[in-house]
N, C-alpha and C. Protein backbone atom coordinates (compact mmCIF):
# COMPACT_ATOMS: atom_id res chain seq x y z
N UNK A 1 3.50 30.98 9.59
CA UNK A 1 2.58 30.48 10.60
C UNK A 1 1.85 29.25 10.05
N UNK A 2 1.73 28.34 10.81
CA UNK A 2 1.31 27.08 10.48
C UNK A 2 -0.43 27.32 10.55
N UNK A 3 -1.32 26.06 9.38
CA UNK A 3 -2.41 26.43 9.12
C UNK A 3 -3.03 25.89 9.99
N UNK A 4 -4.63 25.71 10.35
CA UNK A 4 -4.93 25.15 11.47
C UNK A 4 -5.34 23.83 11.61
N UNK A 5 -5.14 23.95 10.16
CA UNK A 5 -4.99 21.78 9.59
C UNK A 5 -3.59 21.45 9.71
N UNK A 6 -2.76 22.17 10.29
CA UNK A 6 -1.35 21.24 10.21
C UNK A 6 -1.04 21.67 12.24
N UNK A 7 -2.23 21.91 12.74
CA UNK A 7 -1.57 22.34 14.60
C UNK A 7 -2.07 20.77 14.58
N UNK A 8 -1.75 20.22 16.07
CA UNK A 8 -1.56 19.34 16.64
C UNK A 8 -2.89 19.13 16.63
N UNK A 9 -3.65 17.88 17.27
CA UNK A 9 -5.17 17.35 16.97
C UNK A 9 -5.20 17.82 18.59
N UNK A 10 -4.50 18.51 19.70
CA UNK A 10 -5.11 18.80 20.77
C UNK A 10 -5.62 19.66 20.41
N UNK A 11 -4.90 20.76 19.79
CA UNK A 11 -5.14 22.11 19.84
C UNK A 11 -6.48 22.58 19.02
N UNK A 12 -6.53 21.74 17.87
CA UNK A 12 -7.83 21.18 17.55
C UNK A 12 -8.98 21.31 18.15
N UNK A 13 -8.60 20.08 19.11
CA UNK A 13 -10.31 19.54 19.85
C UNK A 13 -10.21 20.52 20.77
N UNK A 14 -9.65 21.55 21.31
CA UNK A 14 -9.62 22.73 22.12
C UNK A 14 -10.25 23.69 21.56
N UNK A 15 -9.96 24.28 20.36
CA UNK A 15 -10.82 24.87 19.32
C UNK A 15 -12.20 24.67 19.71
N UNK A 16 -12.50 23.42 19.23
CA UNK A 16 -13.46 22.72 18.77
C UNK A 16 -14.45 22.84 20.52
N UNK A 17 -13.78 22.16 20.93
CA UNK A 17 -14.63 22.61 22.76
C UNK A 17 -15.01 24.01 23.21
N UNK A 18 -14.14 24.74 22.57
CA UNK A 18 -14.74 26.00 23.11
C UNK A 18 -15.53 26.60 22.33
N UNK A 19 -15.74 26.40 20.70
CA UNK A 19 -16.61 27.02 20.48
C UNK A 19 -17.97 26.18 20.41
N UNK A 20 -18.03 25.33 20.70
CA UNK A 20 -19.38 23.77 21.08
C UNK A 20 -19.90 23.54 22.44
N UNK A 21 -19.17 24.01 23.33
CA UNK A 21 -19.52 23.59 24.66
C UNK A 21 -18.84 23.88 25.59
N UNK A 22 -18.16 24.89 25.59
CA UNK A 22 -17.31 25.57 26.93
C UNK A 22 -18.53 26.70 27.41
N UNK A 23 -18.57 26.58 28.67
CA UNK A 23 -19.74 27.72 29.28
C UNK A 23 -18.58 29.16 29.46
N UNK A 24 -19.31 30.34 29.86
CA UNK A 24 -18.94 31.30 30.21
C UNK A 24 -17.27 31.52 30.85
N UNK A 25 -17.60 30.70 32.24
CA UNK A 25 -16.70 30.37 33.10
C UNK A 25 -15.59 29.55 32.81
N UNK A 26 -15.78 28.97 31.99
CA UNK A 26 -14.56 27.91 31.58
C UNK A 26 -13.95 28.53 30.10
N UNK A 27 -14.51 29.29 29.91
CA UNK A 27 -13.83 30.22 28.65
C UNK A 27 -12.98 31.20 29.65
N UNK A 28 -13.14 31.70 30.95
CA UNK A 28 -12.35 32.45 31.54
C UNK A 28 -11.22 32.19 32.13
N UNK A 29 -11.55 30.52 32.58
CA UNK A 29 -10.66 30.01 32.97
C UNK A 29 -9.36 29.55 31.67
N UNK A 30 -9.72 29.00 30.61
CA UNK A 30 -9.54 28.52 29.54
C UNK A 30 -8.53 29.18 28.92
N UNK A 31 -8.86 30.99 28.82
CA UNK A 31 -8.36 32.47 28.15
C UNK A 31 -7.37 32.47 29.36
N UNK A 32 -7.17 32.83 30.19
CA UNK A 32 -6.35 32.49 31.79
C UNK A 32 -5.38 31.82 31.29
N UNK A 33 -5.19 30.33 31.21
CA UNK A 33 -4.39 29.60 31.24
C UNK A 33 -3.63 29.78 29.28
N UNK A 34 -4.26 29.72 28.45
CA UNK A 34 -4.02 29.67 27.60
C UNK A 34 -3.47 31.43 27.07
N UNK A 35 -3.28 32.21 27.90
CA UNK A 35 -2.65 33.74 27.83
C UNK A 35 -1.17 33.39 28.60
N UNK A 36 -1.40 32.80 29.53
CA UNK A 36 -0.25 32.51 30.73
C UNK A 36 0.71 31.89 29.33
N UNK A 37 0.36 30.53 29.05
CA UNK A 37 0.98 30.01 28.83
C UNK A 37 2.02 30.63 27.40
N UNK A 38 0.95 31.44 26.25
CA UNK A 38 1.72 31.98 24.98
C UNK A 38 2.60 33.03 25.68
N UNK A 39 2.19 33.82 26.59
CA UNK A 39 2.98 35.05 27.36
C UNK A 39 4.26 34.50 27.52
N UNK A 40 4.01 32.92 28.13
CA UNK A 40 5.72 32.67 28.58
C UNK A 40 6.63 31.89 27.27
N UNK A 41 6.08 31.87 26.53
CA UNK A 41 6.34 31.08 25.44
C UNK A 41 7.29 32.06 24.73
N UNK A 42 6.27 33.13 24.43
CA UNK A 42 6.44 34.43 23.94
C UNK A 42 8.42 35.25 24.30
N UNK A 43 8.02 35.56 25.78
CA UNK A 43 9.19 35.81 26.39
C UNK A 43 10.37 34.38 26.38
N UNK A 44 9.84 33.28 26.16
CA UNK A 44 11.52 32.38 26.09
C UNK A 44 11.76 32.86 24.65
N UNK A 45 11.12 32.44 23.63
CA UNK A 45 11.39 32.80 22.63
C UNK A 45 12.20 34.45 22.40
N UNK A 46 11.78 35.35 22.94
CA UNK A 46 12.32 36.65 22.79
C UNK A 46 13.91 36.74 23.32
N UNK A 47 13.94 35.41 24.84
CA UNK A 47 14.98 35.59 25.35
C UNK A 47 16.12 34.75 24.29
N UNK A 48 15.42 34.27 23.42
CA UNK A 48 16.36 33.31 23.00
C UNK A 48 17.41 33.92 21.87
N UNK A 49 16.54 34.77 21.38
CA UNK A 49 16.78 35.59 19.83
C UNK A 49 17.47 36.94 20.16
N UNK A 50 17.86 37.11 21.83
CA UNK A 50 18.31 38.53 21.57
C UNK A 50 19.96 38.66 22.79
């Protein structure tokens, strides 16, 4: 697993926004989209390897 000095500088300043200045609501929205997205990531990857 890659360290969190070698992820991309988005994923970074995403970090960095949510724990500085994301309100309540935009952490829900935020957790939402960013679950969606490893979930499907998750499953190509699974589909790929089996």
């Amino acid at each position: 697993m890659k360290t969190f000095d070698t992820l991309p500088k988005t994923v970074k300043k995403t970090v960095r926004y949510i724990r500085q200045d994301a309100s309540y609501d935009q952490l829900l929205v935020l957790k939402r989209y960013l679950m969606e997205a490893i979930d499907k990531k998750e499953q190509e990857i699974y589909k790929r390897n089996n």
